[in-house]
Protein backbone atom coordinates (compact mmCIF):
# COMPACT_ATOMS: atom_id res chain seq x y z
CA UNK A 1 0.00 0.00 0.00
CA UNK A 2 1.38 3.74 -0.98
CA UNK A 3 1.29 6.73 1.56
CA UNK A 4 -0.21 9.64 0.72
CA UNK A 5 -0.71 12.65 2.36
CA UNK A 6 -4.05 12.24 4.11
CA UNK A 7 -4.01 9.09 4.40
CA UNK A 8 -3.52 5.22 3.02
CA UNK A 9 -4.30 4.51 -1.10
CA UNK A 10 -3.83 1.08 -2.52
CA UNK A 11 -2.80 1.04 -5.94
CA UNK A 12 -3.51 -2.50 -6.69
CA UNK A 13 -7.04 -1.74 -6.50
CA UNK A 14 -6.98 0.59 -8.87
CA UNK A 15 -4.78 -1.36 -11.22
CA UNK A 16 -7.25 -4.33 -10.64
CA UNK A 17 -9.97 -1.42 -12.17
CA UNK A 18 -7.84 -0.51 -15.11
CA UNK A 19 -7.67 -4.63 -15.88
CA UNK A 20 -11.56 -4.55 -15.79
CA UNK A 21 -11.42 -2.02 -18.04
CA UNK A 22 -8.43 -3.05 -20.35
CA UNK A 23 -10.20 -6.26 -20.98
CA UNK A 24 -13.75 -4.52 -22.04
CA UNK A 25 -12.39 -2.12 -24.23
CA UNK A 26 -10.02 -5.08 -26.10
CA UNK A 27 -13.49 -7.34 -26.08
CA UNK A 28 -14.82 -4.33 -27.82
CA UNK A 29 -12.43 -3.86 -30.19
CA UNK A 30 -12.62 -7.68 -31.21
CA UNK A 31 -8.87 -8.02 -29.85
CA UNK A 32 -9.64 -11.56 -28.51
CA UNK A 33 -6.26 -12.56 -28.27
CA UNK A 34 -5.34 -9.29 -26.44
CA UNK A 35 -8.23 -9.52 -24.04
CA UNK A 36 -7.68 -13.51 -23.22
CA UNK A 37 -4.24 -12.51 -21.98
CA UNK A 38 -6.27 -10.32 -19.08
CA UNK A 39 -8.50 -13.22 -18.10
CA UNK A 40 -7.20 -16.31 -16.03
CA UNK A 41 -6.30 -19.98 -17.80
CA UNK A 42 -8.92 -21.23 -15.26
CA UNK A 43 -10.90 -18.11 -15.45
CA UNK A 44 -14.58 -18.28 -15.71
CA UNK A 45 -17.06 -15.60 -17.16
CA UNK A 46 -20.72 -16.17 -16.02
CA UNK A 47 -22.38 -14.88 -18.99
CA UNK A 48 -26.52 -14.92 -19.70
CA UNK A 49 -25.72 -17.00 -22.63
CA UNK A 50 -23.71 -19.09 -21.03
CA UNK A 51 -20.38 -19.52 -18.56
CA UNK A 52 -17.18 -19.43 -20.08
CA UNK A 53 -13.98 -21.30 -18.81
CA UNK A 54 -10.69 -20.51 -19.17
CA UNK A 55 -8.51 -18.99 -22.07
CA UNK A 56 -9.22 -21.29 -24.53
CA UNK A 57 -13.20 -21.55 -24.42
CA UNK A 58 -13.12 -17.52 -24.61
CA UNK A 59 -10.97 -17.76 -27.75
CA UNK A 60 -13.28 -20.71 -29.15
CA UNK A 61 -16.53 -18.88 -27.95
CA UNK A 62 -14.99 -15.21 -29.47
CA UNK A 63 -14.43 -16.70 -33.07
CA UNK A 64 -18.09 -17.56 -33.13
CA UNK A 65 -19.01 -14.29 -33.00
CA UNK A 66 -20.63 -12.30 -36.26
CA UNK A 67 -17.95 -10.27 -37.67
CA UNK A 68 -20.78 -7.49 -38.61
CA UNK A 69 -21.20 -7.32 -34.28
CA UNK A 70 -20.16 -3.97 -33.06
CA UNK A 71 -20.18 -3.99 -29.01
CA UNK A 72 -19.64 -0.78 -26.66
CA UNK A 73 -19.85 -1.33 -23.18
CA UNK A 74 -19.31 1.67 -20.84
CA UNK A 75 -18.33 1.08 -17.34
CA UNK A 76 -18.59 3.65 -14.92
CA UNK A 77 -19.22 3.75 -11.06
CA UNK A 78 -15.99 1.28 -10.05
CA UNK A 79 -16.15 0.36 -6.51
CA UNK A 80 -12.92 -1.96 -5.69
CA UNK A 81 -12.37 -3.95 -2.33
CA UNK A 82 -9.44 -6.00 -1.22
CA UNK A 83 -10.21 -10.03 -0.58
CA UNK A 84 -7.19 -10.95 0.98
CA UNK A 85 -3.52 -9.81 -0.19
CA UNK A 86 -3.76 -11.88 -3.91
CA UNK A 87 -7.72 -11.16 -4.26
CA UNK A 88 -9.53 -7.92 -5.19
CA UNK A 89 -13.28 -7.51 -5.97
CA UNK A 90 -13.97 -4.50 -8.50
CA UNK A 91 -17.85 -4.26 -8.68
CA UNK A 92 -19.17 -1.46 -11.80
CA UNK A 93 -22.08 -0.39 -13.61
CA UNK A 94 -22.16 -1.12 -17.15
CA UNK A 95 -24.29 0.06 -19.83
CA UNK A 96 -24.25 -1.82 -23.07
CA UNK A 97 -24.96 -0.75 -26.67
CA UNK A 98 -25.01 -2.92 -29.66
CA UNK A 99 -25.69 -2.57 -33.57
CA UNK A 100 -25.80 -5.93 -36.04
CA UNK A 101 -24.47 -4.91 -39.34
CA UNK A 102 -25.26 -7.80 -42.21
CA UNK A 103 -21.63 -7.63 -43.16
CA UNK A 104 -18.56 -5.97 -42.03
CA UNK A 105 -19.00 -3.25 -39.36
CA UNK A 106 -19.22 0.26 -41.05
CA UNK A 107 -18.96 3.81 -39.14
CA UNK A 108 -21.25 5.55 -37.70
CA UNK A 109 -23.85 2.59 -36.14
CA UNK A 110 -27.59 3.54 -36.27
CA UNK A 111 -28.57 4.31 -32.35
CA UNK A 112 -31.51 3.05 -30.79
CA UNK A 113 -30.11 3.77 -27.03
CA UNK A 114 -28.62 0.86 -24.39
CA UNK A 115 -29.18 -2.81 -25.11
CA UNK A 116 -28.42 -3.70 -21.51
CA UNK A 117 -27.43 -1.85 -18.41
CA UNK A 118 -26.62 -3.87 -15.55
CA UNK A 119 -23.69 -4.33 -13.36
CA UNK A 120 -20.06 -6.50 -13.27
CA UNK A 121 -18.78 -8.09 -10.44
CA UNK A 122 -14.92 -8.83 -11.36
CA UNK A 123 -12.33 -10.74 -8.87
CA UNK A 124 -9.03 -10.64 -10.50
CA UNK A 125 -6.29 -12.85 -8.17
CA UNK A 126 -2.55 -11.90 -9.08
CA UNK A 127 -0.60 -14.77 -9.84
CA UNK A 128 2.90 -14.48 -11.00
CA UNK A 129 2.88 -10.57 -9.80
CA UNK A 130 -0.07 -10.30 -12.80
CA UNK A 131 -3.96 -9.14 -11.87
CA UNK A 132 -5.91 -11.43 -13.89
CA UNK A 133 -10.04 -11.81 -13.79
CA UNK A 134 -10.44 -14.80 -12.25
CA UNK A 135 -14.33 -14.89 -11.73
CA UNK A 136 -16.56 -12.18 -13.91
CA UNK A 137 -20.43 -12.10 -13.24
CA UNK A 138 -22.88 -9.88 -14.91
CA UNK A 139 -26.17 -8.64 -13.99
CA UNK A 140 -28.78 -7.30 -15.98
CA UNK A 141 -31.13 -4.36 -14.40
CA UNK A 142 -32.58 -3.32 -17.72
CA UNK A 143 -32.79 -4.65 -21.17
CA UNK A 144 -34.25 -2.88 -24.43
């Protein structure tokens, strides 16, 4: 944990939030590869269409997906806790939107508001001094 003036700040939690983020913003950008390096080989992603485990079912799971798919998800009120000293729970709100092209994804989307909002529950455990997201839940508040 750093000192600062005023009091005690813990970095790792909000490195643990910039890994929640990281991996969004690279499953957004259809970096699959990138984003599998953020997520845990034993990893699993509780997902309304399904749970995901490990590296390789995200990979498997990600090449099934429409290449016309283009995927925003904003995260914003991050609340992060410390588990224990390898274990950090980063909790957010996240609003979803979503436009199906027929073909290949083409600039600007057609907006019809949020698909989803709900919120992520993300405990990342370091192993080999690395945050990864061990356990990622979702739930869904609202959905268009």
């Amino acid at each position: 944990m750093t000192q600062y003036p005023g009091g005690d700040f813990d970095v790792e939690l909000l490195e643990c939030e910039r890994q929640s983020i990281r991996f969004m913003a690279d499953f957004d950008a259809q970096r699959y590869e990138q984003a599998s390096t953020l997520f845990a080989p034993d990893g699993v992603w509780h997902r309304p269409d399904g749970d995901i485990h490990g590296r390789e079912d995200f990979l498997s799971r990600m090449a099934q997906r429409p290449r016309g798919l283009l995927v925003r998800h904003v995260m914003t009120n991050l609340r992060s806790r410390r588990i224990d000293q390898d274990t950090i729970c980063v909790e957010s709100y996240v609003t979803v939107y979503r436009y199906d092209f027929e073909q290949e994804i083409s600039y600007p989307a057609a907006l019809a508001g949020p698909a989803v909002m709900g919120r992520y529950t993300d405990v990342l455990k370091r192993a080999g001094g690395v945050w990864m997201i061990h356990d990622k839940s979702v739930s869904i508040d609202f959905k268009r």
